[in-house]
N, C-alpha and C. Protein backbone atom coordinates (compact mmCIF):
# COMPACT_ATOMS: atom_id res chain seq x y z
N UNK A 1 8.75 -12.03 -2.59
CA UNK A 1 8.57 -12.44 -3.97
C UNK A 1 8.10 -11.24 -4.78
N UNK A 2 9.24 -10.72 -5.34
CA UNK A 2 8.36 -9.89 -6.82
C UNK A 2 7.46 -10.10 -7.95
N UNK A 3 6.26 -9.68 -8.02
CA UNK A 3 5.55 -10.18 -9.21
C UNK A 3 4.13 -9.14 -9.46
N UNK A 4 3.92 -9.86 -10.60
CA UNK A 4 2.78 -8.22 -10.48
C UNK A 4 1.00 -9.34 -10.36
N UNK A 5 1.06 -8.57 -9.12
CA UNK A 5 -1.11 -9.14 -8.85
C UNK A 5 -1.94 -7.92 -9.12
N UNK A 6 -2.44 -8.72 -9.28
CA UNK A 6 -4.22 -7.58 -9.36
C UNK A 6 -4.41 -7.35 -8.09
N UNK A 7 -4.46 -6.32 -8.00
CA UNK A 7 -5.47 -5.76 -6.47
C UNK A 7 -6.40 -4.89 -7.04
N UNK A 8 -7.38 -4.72 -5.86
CA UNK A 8 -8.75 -4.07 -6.20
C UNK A 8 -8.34 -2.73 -6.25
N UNK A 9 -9.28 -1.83 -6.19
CA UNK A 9 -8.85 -0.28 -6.18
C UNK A 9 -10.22 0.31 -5.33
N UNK A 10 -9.98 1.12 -4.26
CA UNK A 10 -10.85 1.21 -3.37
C UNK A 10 -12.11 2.39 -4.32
N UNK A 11 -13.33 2.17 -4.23
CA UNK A 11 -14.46 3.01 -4.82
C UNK A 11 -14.05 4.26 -4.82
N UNK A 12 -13.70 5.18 -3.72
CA UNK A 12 -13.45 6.36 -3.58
C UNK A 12 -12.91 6.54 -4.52
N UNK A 13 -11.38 5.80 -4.67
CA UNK A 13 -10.41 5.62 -5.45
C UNK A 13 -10.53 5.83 -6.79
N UNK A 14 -11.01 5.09 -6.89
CA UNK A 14 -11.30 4.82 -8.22
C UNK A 14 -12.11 5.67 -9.14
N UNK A 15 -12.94 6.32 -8.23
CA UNK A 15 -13.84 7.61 -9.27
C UNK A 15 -12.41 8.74 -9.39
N UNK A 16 -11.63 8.50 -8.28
CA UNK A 16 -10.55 9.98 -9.03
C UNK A 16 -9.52 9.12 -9.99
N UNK A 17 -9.67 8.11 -9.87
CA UNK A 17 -8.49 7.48 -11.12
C UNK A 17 -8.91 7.13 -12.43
N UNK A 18 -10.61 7.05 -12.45
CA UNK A 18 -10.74 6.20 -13.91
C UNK A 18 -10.58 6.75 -15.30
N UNK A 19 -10.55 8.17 -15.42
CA UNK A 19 -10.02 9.03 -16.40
C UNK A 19 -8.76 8.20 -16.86
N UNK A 20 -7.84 7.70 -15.73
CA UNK A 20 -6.51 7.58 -16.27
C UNK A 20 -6.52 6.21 -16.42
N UNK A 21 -7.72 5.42 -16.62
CA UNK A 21 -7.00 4.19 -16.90
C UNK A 21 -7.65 3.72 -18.47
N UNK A 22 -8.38 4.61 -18.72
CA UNK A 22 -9.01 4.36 -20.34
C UNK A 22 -8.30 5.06 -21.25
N UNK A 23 -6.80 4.97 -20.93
CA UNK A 23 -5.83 5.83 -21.99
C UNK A 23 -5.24 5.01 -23.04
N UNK A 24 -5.49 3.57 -22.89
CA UNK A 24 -4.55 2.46 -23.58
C UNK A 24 -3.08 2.05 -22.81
N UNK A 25 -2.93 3.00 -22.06
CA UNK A 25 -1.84 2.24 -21.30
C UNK A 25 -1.66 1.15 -20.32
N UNK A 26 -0.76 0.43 -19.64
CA UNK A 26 -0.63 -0.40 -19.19
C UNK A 26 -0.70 0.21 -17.65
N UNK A 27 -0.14 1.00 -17.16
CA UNK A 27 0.77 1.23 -16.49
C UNK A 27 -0.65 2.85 -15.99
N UNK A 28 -0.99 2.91 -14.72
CA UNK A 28 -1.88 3.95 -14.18
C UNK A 28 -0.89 5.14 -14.19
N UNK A 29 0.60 5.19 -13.85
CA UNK A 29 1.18 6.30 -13.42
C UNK A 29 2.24 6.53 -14.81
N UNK A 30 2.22 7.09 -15.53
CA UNK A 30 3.05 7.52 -16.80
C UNK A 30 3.87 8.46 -16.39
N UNK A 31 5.38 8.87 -17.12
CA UNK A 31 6.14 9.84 -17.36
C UNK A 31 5.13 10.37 -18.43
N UNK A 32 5.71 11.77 -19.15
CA UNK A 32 4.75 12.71 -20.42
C UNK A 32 5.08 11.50 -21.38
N UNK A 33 6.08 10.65 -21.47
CA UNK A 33 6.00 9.87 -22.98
C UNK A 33 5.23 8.62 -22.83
N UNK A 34 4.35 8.45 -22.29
CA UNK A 34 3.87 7.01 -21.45
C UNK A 34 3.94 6.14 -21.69
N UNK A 35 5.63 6.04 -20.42
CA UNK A 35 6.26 5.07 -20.13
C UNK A 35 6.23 5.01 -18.82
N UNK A 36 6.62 3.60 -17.90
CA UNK A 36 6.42 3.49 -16.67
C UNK A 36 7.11 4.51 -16.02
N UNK A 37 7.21 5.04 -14.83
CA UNK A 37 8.24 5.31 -14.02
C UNK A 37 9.35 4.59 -13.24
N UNK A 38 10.35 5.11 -13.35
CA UNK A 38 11.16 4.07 -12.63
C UNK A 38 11.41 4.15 -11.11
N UNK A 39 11.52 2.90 -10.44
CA UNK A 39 11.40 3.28 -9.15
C UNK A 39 11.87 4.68 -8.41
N UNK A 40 13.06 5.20 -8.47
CA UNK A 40 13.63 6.24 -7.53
C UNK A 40 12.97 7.56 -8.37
N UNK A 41 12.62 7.61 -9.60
CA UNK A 41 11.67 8.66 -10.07
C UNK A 41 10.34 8.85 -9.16
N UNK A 42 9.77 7.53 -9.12
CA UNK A 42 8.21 7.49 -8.66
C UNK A 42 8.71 7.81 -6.95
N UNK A 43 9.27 7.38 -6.56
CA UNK A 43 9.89 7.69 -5.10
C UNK A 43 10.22 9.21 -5.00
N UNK A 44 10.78 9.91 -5.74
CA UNK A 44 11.05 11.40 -5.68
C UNK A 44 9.49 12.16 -5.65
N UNK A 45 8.82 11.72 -6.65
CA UNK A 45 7.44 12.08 -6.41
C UNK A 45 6.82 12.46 -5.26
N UNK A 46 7.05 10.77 -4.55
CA UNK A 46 6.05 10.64 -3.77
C UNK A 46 6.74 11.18 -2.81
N UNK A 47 7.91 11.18 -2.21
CA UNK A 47 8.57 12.40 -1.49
C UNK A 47 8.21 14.02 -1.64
N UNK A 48 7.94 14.85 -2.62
CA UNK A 48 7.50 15.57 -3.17
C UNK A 48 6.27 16.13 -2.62
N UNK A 49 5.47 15.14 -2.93
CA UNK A 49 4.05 14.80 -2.14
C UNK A 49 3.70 14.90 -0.66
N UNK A 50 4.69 14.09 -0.34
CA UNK A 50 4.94 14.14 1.38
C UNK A 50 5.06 15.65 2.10
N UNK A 51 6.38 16.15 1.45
CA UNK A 51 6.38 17.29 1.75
C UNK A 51 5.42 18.45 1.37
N UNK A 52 4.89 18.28 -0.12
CA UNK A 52 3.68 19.05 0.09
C UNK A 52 2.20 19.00 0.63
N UNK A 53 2.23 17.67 1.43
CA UNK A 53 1.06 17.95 2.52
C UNK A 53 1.59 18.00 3.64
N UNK A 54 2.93 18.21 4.18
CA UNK A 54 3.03 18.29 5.21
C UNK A 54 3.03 16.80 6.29
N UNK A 55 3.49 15.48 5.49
CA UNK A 55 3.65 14.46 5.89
C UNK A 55 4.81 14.37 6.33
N UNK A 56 5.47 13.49 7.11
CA UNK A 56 6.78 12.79 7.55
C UNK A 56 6.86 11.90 6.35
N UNK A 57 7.89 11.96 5.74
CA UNK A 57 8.16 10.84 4.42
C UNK A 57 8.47 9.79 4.83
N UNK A 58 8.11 8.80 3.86
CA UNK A 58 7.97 7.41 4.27
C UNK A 58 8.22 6.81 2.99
N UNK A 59 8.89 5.50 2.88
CA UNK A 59 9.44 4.60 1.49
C UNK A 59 8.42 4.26 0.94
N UNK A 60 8.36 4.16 -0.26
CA UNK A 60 7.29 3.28 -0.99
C UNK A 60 6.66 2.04 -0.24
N UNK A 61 8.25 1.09 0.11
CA UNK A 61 7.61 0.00 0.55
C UNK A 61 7.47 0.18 2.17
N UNK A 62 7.38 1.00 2.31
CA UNK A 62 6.76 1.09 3.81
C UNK A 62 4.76 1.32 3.44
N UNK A 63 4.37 1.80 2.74
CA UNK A 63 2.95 1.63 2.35
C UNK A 63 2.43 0.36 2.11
N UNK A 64 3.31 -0.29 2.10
CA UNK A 64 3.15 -1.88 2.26
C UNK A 64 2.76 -2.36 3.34
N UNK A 65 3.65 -1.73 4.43
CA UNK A 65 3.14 -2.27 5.98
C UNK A 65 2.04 -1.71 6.18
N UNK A 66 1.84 -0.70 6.15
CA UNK A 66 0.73 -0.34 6.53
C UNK A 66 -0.51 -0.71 6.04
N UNK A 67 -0.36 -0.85 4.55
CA UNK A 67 -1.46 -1.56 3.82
C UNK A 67 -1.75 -3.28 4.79
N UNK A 68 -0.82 -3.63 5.10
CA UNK A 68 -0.90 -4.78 5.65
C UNK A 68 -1.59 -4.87 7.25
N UNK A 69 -0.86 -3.63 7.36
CA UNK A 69 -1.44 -3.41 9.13
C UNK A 69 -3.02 -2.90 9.22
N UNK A 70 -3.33 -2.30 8.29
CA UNK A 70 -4.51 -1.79 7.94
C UNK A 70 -5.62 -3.13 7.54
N UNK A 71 -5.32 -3.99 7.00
CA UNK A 71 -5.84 -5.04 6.51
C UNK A 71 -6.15 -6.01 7.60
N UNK A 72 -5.32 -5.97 8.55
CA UNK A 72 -5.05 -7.46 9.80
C UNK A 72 -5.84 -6.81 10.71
N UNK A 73 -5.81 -5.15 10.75
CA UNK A 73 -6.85 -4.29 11.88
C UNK A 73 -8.41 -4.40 11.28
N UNK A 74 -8.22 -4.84 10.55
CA UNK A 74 -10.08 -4.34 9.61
C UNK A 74 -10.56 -6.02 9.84
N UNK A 75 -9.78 -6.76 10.00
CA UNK A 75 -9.87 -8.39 10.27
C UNK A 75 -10.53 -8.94 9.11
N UNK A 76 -9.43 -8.60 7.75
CA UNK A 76 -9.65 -9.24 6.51
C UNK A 76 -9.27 -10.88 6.94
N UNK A 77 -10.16 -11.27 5.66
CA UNK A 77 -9.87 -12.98 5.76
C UNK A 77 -8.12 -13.19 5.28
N UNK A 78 -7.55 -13.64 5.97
CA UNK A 78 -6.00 -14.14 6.21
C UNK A 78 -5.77 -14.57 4.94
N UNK A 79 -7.01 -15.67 3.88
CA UNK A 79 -6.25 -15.76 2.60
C UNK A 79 -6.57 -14.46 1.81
N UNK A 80 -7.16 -13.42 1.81
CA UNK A 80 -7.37 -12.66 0.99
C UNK A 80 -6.10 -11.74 1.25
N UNK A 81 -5.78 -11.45 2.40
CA UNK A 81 -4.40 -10.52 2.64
C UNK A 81 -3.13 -11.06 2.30
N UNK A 82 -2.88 -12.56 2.65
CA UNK A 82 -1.53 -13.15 1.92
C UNK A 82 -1.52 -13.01 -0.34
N UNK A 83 -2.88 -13.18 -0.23
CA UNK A 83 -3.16 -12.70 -1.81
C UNK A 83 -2.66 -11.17 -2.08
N UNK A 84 -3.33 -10.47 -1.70
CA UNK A 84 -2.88 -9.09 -2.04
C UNK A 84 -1.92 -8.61 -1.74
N UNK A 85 -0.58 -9.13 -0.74
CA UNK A 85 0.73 -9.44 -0.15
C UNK A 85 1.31 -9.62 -1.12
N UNK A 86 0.82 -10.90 -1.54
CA UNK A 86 1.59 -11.74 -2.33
C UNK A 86 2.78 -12.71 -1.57
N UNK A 87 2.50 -12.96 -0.55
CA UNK A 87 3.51 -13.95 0.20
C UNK A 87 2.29 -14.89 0.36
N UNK A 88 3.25 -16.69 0.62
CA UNK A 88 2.55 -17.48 0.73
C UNK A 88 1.83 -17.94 2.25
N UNK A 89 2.70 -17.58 2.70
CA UNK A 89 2.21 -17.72 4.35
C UNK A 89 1.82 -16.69 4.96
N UNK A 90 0.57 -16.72 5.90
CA UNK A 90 0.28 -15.19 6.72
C UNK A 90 1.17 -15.01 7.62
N UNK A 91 2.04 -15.88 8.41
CA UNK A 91 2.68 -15.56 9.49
C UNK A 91 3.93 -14.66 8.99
N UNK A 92 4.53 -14.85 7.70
CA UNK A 92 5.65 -13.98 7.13
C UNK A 92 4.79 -12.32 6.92
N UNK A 93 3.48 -12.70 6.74
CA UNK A 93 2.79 -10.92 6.52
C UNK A 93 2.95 -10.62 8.05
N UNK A 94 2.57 -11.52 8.92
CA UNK A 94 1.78 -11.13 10.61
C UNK A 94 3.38 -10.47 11.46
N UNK A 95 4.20 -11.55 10.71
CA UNK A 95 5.92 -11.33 11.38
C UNK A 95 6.46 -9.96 11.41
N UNK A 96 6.70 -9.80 9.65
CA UNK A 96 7.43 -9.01 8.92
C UNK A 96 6.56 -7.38 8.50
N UNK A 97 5.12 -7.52 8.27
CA UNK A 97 5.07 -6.64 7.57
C UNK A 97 3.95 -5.88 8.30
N UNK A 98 2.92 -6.25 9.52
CA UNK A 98 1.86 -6.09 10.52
C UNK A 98 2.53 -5.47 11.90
N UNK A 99 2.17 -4.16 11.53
CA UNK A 99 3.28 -3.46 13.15
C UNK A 99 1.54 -3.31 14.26
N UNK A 100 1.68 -3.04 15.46
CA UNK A 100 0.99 -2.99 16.36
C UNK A 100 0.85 -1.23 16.38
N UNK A 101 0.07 -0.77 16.68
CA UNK A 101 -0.26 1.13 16.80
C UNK A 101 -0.13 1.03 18.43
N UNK A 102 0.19 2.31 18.65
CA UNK A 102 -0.47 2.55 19.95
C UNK A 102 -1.16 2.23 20.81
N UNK A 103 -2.40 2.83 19.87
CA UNK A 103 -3.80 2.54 20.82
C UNK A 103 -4.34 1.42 20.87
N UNK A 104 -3.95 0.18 19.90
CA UNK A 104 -3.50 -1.10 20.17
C UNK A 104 -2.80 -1.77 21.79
N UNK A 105 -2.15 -1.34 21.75
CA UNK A 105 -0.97 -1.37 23.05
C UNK A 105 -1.82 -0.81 24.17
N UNK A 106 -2.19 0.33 23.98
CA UNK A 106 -2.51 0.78 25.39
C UNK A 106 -4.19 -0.18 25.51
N UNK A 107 -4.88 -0.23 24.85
CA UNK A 107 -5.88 -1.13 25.47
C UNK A 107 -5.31 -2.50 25.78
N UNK A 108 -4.78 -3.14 25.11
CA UNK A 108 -4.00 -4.23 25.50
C UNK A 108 -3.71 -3.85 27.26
N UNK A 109 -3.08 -2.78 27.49
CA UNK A 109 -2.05 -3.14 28.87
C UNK A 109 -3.38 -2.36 29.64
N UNK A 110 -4.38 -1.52 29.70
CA UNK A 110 -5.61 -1.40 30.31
C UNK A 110 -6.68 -2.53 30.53
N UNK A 111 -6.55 -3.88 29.71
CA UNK A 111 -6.75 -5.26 29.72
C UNK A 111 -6.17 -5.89 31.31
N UNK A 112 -4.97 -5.56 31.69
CA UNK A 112 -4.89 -6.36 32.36
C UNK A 112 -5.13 -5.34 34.04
């Protein structure tokens, strides 16, 4: 489901962003005429980015999973993560969008 939610913005976060959100705009990430970016613009960016730290690039909506996988590992409350998802059921987040790590796995199989 596409739609736009509020999500929080993490403290750290937020002391390097709040300059940019008392500009009158809508929108945190502007082109110079401030207007939104459009997806495959903001995607070139963040490709951009990738390569200048020396990351493996990754899709926009792949920060999704991880945001999600990150969330189910920290053992957020299940309605607060389908909220910030934005899907109605957790099992479509737990299915689709919650991958397992490694070091997940290997304690798992040192379990048995």
């Amino acid at each position: 489901m596409n739609g736009i939610r509020t999500i929080p913005i993490h403290d750290k976060l937020l002391s390097l962003i709040s300059n940019r959100m008392y500009k009158g705009n809508e929108y945190l990430f502007t082109t110079l005429d401030n207007k939104h970016y459009k997806y495959d613009s903001f995607d070139n960016h963040f490709r951009i980015l990738c390569k200048d730290l020396k990351l493996k690039y990754h899709t926009l909506h792949d920060t999704r999973h991880t945001f999600a996988t990150l969330l189910v590992n920290a053992k957020v409350n299940k309605e607060v993560i389908i909220k910030m998802i934005g899907h109605k059921r957790y099992k479509t987040t737990l299915d689709i969008y919650v991958h397992k790590n490694y070091d997940d796995m290997k304690r798992a199989i040192n379990q048995i």
